[in-house]
PDB file of N, CA and C in Angstrom:
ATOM      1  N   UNK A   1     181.305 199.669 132.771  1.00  0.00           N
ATOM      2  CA  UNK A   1     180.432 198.539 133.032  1.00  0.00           C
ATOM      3  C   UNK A   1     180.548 198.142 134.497  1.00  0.00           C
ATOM      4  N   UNK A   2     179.494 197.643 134.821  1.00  0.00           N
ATOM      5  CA  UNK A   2     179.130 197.223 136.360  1.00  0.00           C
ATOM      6  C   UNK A   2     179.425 195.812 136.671  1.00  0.00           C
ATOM      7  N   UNK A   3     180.081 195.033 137.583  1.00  0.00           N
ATOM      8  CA  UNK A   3     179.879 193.493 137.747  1.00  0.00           C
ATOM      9  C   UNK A   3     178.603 193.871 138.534  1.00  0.00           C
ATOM     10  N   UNK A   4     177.528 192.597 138.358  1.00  0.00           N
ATOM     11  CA  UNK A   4     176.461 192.110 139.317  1.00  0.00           C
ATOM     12  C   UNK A   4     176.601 190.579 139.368  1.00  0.00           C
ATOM     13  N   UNK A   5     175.840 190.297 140.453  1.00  0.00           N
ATOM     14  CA  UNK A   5     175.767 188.663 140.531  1.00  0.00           C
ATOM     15  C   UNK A   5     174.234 188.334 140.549  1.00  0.00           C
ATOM     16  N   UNK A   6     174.386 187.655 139.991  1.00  0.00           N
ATOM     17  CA  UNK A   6     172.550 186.778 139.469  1.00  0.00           C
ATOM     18  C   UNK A   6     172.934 185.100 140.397  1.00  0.00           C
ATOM     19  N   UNK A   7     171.328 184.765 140.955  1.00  0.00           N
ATOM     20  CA  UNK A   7     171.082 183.726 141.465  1.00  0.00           C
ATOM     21  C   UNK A   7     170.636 182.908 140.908  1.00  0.00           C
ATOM     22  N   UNK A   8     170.744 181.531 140.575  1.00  0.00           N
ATOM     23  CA  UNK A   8     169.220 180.911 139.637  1.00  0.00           C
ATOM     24  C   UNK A   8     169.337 179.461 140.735  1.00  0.00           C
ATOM     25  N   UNK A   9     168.166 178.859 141.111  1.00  0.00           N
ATOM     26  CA  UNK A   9     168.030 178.370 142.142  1.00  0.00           C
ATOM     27  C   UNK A   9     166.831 177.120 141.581  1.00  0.00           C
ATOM     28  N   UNK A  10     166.844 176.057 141.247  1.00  0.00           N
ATOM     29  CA  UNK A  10     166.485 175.057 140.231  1.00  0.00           C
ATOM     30  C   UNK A  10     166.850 174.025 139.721  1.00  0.00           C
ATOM     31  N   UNK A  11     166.006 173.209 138.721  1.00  0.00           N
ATOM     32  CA  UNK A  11     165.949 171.872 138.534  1.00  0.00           C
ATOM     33  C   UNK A  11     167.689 172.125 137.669  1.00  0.00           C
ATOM     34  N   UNK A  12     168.973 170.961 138.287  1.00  0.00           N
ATOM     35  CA  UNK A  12     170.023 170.870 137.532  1.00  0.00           C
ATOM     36  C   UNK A  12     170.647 171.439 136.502  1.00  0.00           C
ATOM     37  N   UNK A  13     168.931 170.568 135.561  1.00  0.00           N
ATOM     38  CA  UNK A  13     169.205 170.237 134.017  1.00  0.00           C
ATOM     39  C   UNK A  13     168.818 171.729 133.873  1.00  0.00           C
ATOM     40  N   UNK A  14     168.943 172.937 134.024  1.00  0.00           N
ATOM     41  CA  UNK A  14     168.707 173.822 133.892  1.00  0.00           C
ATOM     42  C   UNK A  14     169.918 174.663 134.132  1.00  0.00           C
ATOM     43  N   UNK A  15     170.209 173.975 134.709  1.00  0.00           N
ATOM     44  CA  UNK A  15     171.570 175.485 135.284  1.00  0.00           C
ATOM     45  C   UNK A  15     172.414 175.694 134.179  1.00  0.00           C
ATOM     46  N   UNK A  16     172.895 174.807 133.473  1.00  0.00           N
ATOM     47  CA  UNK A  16     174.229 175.167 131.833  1.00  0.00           C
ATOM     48  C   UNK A  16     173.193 176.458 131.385  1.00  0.00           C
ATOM     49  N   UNK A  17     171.748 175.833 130.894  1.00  0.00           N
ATOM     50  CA  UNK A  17     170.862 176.429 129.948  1.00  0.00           C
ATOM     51  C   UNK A  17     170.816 178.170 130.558  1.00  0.00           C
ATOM     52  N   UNK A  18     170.767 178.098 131.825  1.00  0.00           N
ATOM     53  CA  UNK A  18     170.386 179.603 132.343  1.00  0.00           C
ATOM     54  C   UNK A  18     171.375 180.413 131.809  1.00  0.00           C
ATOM     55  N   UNK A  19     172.742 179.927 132.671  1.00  0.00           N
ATOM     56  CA  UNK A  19     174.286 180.352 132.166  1.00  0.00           C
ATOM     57  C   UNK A  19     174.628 180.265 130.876  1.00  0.00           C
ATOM     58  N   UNK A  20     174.495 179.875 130.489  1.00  0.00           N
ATOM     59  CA  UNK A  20     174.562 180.042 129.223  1.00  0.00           C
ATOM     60  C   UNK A  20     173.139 181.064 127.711  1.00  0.00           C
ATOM     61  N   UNK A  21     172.255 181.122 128.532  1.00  0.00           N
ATOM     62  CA  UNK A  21     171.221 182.552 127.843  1.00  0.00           C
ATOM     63  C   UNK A  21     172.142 183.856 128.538  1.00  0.00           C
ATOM     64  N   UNK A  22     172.142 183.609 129.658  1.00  0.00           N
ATOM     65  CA  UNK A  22     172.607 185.093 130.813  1.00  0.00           C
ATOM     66  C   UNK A  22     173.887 185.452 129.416  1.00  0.00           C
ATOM     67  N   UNK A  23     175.197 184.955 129.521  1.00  0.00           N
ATOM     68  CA  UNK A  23     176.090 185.067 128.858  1.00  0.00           C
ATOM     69  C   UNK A  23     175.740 185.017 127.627  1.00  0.00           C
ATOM     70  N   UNK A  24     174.907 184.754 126.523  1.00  0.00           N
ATOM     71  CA  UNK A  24     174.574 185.111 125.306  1.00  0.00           C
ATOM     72  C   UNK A  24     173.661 186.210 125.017  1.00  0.00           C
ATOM     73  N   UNK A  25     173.185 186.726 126.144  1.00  0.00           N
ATOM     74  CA  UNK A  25     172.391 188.325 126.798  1.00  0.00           C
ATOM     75  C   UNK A  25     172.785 189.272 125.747  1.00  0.00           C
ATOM     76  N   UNK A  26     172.357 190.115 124.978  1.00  0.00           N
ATOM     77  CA  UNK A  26     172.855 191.462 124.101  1.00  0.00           C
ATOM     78  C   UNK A  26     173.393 192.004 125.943  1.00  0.00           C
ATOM     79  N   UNK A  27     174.655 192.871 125.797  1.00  0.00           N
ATOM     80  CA  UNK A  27     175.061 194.216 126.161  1.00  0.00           C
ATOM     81  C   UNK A  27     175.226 193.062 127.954  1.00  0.00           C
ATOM     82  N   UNK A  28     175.071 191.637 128.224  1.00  0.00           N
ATOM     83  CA  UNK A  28     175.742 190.956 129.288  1.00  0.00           C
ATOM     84  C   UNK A  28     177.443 190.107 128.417  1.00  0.00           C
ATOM     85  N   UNK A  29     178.180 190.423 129.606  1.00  0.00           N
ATOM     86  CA  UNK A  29     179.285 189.264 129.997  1.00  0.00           C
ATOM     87  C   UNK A  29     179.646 188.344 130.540  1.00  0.00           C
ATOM     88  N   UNK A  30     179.644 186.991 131.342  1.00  0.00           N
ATOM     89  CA  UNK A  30     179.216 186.382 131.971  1.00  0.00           C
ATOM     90  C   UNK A  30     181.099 186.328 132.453  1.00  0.00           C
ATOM     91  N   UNK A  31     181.211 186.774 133.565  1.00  0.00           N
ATOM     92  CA  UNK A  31     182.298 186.928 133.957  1.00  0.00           C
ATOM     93  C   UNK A  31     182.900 185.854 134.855  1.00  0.00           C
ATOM     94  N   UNK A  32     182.329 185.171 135.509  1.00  0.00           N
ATOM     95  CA  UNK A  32     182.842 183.902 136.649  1.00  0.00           C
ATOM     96  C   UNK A  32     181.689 183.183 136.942  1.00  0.00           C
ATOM     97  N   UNK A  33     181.396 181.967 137.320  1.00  0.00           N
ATOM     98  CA  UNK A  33     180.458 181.087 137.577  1.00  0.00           C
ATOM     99  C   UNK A  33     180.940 180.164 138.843  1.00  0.00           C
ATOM    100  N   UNK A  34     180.030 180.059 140.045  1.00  0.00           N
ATOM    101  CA  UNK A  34     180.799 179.236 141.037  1.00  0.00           C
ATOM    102  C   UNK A  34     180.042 178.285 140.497  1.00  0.00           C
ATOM    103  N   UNK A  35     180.870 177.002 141.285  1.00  0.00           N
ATOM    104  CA  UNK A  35     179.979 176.044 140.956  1.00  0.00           C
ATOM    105  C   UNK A  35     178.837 175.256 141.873  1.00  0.00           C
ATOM    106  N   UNK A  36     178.140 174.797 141.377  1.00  0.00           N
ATOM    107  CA  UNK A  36     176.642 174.710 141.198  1.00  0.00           C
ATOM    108  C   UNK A  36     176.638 173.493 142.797  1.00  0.00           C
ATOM    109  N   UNK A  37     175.505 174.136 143.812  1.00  0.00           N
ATOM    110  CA  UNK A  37     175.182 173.501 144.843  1.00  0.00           C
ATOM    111  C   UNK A  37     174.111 172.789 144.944  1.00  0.00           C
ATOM    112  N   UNK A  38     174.286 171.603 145.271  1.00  0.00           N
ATOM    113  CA  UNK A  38     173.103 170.726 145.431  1.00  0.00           C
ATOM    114  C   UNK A  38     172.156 171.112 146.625  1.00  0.00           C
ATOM    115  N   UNK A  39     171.444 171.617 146.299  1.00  0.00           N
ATOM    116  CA  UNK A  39     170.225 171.650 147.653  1.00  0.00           C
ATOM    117  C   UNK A  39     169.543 170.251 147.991  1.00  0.00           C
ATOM    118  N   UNK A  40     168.967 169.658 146.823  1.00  0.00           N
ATOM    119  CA  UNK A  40     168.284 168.644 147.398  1.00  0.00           C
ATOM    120  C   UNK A  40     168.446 167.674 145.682  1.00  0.00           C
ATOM    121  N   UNK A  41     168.003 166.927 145.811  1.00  0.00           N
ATOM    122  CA  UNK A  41     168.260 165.702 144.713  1.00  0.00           C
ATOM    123  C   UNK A  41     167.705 166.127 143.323  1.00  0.00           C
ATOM    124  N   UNK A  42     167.081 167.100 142.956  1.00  0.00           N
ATOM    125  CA  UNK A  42     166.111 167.548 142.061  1.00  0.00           C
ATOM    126  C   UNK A  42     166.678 169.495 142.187  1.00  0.00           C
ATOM    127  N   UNK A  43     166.867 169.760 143.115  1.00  0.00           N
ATOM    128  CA  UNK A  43     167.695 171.252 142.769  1.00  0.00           C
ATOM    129  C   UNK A  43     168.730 171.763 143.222  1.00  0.00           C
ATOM    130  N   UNK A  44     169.246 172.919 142.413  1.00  0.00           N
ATOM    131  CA  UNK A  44     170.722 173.463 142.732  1.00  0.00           C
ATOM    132  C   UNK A  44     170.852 174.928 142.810  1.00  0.00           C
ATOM    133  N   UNK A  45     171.162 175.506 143.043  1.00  0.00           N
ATOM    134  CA  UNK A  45     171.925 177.186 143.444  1.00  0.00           C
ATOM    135  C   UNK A  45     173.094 177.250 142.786  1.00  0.00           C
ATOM    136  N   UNK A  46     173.219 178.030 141.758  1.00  0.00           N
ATOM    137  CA  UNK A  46     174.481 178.691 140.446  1.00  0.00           C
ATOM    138  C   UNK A  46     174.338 180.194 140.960  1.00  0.00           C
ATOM    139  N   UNK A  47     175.203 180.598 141.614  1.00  0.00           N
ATOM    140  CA  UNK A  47     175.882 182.093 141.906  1.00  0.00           C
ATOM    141  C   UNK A  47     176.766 182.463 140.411  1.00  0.00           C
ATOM    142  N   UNK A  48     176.473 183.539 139.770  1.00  0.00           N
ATOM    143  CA  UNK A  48     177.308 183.800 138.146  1.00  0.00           C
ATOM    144  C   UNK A  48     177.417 185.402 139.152  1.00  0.00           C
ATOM    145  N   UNK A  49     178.739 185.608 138.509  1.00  0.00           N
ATOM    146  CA  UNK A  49     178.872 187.192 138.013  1.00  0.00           C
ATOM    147  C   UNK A  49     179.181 187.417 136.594  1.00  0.00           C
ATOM    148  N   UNK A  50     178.063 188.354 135.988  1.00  0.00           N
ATOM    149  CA  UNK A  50     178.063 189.135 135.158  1.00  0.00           C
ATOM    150  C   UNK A  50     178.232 191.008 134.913  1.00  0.00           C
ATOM    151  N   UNK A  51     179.118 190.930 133.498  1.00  0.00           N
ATOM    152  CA  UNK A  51     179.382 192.235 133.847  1.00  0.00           C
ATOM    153  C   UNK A  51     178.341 193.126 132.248  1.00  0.00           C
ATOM    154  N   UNK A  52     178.151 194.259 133.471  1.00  0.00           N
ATOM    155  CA  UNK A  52     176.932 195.162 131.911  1.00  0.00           C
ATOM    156  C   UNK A  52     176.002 196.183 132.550  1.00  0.00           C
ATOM    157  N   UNK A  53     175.449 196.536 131.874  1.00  0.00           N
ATOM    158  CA  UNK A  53     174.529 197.860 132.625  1.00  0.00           C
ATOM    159  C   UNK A  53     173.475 197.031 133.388  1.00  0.00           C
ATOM    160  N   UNK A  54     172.785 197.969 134.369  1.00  0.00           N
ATOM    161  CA  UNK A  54     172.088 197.214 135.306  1.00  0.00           C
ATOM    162  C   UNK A  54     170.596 196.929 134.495  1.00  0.00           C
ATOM    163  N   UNK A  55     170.487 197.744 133.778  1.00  0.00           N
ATOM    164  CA  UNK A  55     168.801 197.299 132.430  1.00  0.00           C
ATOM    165  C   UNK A  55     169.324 195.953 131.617  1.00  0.00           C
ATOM    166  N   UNK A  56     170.382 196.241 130.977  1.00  0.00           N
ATOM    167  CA  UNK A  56     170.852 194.820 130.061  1.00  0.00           C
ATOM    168  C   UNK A  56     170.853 193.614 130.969  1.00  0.00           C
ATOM    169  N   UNK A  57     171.470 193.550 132.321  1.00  0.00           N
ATOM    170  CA  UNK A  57     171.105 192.280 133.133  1.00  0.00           C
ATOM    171  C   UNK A  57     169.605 191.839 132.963  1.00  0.00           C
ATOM    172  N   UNK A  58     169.147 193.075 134.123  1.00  0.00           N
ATOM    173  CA  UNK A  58     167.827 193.344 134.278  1.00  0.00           C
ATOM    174  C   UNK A  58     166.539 192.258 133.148  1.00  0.00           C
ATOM    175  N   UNK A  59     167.344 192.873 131.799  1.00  0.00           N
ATOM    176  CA  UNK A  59     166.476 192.272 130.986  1.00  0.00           C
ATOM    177  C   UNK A  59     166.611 191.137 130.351  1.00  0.00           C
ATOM    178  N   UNK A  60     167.619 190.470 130.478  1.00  0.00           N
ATOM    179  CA  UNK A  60     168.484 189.529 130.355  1.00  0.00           C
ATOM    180  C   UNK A  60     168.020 188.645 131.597  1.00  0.00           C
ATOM    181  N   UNK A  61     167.866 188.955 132.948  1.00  0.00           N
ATOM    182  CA  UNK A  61     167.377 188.116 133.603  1.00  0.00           C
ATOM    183  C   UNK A  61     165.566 187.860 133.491  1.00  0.00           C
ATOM    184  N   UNK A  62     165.194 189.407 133.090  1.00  0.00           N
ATOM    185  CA  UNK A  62     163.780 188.864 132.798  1.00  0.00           C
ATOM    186  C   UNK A  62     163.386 187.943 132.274  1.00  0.00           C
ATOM    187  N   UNK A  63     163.938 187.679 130.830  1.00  0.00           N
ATOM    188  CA  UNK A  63     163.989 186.864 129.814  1.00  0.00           C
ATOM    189  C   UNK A  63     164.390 185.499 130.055  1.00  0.00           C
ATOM    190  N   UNK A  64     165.006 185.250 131.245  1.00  0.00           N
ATOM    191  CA  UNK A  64     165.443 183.656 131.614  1.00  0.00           C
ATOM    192  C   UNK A  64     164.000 183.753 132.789  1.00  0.00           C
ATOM    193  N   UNK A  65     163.521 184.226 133.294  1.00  0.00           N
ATOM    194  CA  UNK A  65     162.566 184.417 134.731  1.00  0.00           C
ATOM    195  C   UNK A  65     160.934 183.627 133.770  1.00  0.00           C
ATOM    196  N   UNK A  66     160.642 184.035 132.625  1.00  0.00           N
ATOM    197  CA  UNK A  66     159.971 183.524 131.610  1.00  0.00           C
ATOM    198  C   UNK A  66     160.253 182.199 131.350  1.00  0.00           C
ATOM    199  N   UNK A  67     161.115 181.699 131.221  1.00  0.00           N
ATOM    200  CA  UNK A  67     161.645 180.308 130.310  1.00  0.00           C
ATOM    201  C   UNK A  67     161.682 178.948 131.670  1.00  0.00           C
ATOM    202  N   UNK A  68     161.994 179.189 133.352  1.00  0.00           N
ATOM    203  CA  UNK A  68     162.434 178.484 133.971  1.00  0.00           C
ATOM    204  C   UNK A  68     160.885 177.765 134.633  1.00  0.00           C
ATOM    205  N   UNK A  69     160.839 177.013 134.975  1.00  0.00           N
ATOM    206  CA  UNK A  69     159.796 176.312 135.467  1.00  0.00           C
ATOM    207  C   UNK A  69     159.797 176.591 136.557  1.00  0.00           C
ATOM    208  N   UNK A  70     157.966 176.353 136.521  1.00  0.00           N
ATOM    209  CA  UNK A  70     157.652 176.787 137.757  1.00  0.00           C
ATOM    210  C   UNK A  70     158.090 176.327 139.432  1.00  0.00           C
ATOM    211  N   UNK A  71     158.521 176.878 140.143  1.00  0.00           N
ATOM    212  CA  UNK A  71     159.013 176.849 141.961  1.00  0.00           C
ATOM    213  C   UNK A  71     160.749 177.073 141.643  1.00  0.00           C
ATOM    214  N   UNK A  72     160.942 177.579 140.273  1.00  0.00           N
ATOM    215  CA  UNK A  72     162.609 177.691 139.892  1.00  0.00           C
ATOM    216  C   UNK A  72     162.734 179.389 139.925  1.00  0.00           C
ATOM    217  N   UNK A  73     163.637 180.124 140.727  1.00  0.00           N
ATOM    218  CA  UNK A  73     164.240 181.408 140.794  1.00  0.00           C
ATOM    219  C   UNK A  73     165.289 181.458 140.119  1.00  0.00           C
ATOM    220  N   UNK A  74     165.129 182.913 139.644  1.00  0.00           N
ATOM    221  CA  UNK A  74     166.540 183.789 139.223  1.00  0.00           C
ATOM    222  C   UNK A  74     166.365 184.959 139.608  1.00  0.00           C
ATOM    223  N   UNK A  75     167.037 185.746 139.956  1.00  0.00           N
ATOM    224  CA  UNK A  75     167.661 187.165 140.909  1.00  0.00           C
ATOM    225  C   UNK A  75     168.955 187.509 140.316  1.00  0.00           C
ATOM    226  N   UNK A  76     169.192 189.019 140.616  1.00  0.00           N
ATOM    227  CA  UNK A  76     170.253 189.923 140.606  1.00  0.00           C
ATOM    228  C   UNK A  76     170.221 189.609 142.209  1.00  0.00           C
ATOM    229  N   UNK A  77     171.256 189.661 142.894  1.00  0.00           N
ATOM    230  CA  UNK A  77     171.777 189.743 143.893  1.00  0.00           C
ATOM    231  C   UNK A  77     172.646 190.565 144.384  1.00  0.00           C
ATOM    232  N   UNK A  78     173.444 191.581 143.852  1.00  0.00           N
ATOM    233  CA  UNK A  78     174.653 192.742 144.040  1.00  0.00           C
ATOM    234  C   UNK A  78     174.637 193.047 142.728  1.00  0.00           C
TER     235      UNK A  78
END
């Protein structure tokens, strides 16, 4: 298995919810989580490493990229 790191970049009340789908992912691990940066009063930046094949992220992040509101990111990053 591979570590990667995923970005999710968004409203707060969102960040547990992301981290917590990523880590309930079929065939993801959610291996370390920094903690969560305030950009501005309404959003934040959650750096996670997860460990798993690069499709199981992949699709695992697709699947949160669907659910987050709109001007909100998520990325593989390494």
């Amino acid at each position: 298995m591979t570590n990667h790191r995923v970005r999710f970049e968004g409203p707060a009340g969102h960040a547990l919810r992301v981290a917590t789908t990523l880590a309930d992912a079929e065939g993801v691990e959610l291996v370390s989580s920094d903690q969560p940066v305030t950009l501005d009063h309404q959003t934040v930046e959650l750096s996670l490493t997860v460990e798993g094949t690069f499709d199981a992220v992949a699709d695992a992040v697709a699947g949160i990229r669907g659910e987050i509101p709109p001007g909100a990111a998520i990325e593989i990053t390494g």
